[in-house]
N, C-alpha and C. Protein backbone atom coordinates (compact mmCIF):
# COMPACT_ATOMS: atom_id res chain seq x y z
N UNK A 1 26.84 96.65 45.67
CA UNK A 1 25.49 96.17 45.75
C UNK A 1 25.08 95.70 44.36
N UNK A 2 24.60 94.59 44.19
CA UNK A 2 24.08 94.15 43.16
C UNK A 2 22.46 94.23 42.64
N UNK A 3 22.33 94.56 41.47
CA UNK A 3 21.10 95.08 40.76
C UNK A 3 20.03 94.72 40.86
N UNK A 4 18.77 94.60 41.99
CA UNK A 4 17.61 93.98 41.71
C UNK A 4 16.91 93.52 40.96
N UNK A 5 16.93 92.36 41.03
CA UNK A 5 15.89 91.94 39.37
C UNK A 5 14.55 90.62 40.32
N UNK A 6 13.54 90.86 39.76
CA UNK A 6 12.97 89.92 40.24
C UNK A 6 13.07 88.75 39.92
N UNK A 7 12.72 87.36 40.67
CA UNK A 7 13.05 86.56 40.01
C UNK A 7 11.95 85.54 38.70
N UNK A 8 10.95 86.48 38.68
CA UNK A 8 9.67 86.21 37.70
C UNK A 8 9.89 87.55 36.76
N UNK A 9 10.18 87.31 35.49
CA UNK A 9 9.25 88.11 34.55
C UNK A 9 8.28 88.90 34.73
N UNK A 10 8.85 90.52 34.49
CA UNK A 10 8.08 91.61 34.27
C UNK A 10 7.00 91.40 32.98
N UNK A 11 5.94 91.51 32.83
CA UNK A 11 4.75 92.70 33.76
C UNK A 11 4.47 91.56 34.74
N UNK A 12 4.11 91.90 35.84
CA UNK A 12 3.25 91.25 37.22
C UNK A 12 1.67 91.45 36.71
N UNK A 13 1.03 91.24 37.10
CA UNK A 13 -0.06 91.42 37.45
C UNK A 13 -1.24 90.50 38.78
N UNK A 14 -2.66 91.12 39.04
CA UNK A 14 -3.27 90.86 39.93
C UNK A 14 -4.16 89.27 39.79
N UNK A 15 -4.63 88.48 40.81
CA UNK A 15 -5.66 88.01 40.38
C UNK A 15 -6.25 87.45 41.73
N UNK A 16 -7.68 87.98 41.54
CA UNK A 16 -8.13 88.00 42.75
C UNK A 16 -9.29 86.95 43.11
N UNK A 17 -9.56 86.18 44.39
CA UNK A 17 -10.49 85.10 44.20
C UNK A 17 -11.07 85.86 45.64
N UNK A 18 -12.30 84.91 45.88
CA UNK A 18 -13.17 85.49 47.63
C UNK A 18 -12.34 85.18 48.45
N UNK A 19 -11.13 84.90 48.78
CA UNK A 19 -10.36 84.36 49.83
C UNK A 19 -9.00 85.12 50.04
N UNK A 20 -8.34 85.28 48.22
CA UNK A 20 -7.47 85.61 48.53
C UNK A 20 -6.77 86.79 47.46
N UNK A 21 -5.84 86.93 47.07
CA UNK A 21 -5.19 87.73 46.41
C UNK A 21 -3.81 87.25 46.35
N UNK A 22 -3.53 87.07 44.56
CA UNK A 22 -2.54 87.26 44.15
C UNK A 22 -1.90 87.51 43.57
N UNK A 23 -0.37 88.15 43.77
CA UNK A 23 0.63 89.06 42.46
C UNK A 23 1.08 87.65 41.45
N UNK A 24 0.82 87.88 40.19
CA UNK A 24 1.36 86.73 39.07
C UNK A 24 2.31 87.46 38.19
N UNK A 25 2.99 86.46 37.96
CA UNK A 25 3.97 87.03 36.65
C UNK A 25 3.67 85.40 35.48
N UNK A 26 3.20 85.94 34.47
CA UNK A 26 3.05 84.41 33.64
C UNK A 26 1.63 83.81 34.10
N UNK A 27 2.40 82.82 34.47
CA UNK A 27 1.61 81.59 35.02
C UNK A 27 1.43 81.55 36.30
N UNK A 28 3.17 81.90 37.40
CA UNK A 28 3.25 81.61 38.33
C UNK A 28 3.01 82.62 39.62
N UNK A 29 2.39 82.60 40.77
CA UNK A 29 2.42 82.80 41.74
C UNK A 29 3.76 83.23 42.11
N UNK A 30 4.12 85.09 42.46
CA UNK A 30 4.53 85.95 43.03
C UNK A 30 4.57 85.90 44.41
N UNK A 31 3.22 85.98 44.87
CA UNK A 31 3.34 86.75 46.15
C UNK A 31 1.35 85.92 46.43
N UNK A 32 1.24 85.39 47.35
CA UNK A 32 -0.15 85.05 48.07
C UNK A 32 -0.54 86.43 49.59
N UNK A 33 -1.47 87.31 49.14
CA UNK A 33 -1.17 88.16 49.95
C UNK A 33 -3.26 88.52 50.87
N UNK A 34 -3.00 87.92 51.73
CA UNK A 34 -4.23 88.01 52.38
C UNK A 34 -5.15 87.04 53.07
N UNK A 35 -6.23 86.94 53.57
CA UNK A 35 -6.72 86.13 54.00
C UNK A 35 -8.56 86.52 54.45
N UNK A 36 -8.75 87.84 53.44
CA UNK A 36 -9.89 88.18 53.99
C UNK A 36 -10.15 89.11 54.91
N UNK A 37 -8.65 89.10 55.67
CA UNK A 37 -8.84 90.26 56.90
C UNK A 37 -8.17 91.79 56.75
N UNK A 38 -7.34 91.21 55.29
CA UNK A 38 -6.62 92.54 55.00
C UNK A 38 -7.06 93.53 53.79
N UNK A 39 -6.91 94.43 53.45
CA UNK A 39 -7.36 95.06 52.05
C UNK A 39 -6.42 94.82 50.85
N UNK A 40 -6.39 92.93 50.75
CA UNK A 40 -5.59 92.64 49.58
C UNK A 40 -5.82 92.84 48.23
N UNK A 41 -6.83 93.70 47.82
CA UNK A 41 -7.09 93.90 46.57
C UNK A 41 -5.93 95.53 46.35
N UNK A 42 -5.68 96.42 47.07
CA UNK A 42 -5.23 97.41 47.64
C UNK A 42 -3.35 97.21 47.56
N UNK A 43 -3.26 95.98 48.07
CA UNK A 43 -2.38 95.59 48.45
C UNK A 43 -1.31 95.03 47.43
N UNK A 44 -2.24 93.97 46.65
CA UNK A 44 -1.62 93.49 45.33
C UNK A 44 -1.61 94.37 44.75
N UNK A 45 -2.72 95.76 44.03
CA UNK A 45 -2.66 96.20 42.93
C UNK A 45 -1.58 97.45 42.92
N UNK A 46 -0.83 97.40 44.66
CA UNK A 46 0.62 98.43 44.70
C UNK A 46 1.65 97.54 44.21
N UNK A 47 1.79 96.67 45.26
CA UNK A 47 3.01 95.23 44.64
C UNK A 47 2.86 95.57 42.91
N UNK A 48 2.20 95.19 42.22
CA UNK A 48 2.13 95.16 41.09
C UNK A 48 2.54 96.57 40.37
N UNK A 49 1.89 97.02 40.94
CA UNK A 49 2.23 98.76 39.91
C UNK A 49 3.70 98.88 40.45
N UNK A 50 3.76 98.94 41.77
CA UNK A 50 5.84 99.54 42.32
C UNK A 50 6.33 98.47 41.35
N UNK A 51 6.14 97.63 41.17
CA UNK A 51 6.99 96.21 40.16
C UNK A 51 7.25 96.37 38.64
N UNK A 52 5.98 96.85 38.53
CA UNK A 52 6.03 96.90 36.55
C UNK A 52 6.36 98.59 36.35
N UNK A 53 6.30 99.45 37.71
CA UNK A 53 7.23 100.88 37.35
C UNK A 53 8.50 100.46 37.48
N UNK A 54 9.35 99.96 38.14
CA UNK A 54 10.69 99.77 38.72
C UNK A 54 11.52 100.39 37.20
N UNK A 55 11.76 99.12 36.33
CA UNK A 55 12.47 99.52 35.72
C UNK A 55 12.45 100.94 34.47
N UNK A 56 10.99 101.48 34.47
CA UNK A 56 10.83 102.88 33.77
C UNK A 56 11.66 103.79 34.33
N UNK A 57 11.35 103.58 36.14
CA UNK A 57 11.70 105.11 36.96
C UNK A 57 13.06 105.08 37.08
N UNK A 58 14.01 103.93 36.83
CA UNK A 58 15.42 103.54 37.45
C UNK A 58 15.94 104.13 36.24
N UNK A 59 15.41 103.85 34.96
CA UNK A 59 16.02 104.27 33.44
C UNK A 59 15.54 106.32 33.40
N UNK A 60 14.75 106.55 34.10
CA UNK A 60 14.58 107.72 33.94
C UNK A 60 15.22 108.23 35.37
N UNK A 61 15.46 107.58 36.29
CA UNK A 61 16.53 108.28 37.09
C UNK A 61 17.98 108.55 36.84
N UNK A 62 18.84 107.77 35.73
CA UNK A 62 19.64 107.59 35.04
C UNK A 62 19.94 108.48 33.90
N UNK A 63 18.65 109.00 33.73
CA UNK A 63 18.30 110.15 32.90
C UNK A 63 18.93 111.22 33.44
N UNK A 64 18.05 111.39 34.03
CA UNK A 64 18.45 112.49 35.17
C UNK A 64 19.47 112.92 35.09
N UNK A 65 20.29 111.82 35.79
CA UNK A 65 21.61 112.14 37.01
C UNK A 65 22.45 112.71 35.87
N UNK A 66 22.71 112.04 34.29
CA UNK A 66 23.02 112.44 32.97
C UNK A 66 22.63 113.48 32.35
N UNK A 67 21.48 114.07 32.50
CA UNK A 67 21.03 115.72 32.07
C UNK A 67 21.67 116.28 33.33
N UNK A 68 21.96 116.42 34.49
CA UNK A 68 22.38 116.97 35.59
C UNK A 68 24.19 117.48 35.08
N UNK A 69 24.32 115.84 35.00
CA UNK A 69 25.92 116.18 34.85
C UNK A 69 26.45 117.16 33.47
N UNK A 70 25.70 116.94 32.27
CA UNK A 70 25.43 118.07 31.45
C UNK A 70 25.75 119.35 31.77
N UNK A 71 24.82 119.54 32.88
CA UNK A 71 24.00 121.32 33.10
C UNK A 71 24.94 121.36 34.04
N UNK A 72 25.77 120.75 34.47
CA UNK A 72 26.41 121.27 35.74
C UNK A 72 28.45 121.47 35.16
N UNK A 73 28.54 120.65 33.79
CA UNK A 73 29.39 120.98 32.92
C UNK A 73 29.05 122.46 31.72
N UNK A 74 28.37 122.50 31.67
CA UNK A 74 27.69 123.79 31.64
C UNK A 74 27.55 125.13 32.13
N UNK A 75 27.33 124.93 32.94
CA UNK A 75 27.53 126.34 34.15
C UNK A 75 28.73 126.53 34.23
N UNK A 76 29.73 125.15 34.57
CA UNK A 76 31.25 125.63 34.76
C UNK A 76 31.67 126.22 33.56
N UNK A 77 31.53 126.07 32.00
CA UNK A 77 32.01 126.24 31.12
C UNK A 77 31.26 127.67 30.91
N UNK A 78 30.28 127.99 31.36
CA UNK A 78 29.53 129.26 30.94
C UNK A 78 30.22 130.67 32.13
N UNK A 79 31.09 130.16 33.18
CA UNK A 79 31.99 131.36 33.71
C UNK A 79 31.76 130.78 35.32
N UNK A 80 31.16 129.63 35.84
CA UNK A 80 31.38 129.21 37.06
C UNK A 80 32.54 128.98 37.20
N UNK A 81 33.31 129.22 38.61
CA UNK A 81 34.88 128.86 38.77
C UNK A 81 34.61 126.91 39.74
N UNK A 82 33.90 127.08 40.10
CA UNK A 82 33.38 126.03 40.50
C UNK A 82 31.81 125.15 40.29
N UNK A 83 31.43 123.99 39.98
CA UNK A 83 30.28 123.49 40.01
C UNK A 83 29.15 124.19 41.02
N UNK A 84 27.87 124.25 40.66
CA UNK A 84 26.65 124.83 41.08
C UNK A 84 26.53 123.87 42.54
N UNK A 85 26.27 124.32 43.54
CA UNK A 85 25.88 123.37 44.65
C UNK A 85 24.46 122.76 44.50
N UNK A 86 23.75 123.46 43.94
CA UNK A 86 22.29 122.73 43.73
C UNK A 86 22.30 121.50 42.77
N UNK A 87 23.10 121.93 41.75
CA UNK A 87 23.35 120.81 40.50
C UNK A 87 23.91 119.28 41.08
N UNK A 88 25.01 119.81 42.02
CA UNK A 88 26.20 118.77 42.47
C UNK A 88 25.05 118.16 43.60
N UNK A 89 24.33 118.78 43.91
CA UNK A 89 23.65 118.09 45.52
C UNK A 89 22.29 116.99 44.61
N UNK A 90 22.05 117.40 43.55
CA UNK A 90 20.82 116.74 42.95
C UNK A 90 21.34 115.44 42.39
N UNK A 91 22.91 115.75 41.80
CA UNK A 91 23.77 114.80 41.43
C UNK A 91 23.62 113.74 41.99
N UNK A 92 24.10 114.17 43.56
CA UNK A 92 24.48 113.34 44.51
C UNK A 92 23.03 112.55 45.15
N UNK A 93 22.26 113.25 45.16
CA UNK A 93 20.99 112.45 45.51
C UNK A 93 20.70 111.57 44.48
N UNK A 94 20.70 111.77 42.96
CA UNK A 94 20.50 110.71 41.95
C UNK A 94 21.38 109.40 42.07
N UNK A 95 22.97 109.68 42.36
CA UNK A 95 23.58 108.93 42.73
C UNK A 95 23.67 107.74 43.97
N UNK A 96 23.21 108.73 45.24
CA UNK A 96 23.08 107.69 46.06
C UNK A 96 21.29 106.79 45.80
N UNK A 97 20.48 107.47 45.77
CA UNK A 97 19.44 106.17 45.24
C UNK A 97 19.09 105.37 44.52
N UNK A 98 20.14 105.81 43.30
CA UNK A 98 20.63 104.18 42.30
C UNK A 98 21.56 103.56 43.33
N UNK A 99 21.76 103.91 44.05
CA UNK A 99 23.26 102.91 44.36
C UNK A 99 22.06 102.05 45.78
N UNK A 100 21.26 102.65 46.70
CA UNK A 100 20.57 101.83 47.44
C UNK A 100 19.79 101.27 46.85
N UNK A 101 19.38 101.60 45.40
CA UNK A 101 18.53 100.83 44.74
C UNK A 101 18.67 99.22 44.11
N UNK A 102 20.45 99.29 44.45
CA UNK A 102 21.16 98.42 43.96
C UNK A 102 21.39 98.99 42.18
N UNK A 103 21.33 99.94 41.75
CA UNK A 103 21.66 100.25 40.01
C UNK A 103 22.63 100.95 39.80
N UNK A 104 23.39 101.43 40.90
CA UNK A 104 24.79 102.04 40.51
C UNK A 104 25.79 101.47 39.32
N UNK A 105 25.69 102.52 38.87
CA UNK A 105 26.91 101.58 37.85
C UNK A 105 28.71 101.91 38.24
């Protein structure tokens, strides 16, 4: 799976008129999201925040999975005959949601 990237320049942001709502990056038009009938002010200002978090939470999930593998080399070296199941299972959850995230390395 290959790495999500948007295809506009991070930060996004909102801009909102009486009609409509929209996600910008720059200059250009993201995303046109509404028509008056929906709660697009609500709407854009998630688009926007899930967008300009993406790449913090992906670098601090990466974190993670790397302090994990640490503590779980750790335990074995401190008199485990085998890896911690809690360690290895947290592992494995860090692992598989970079990898659906498309950020597996």
């Amino acid at each position: 799976m290959t790495t999500k990237k948007p295809a506009t320049a991070l930060p996004w942001r909102t801009q909102l008129n009486r009609t409509s709502g929209y996600v910008m990056s720059n200059s250009f038009c993201v995303a046109a999201l509404g028509d008056g009938t929906v709660p697009r002010d609500a709407n854009a200002a998630y688009i926007v925040h899930a967008a300009n978090a993406y790449p913090q939470l992906v670098e601090e999930l990466k974190k993670a999975e790397a302090a994990l593998r640490i503590a779980e080399t750790l335990i074995v070296r401190g008199g485990g005959n085998e890896p911690n199941r809690d360690v290895s299972g947290q592992i494995d959850d860090c692992v598989t949601l970079l990898s659906e995230l498309g950020e597996a390395q």
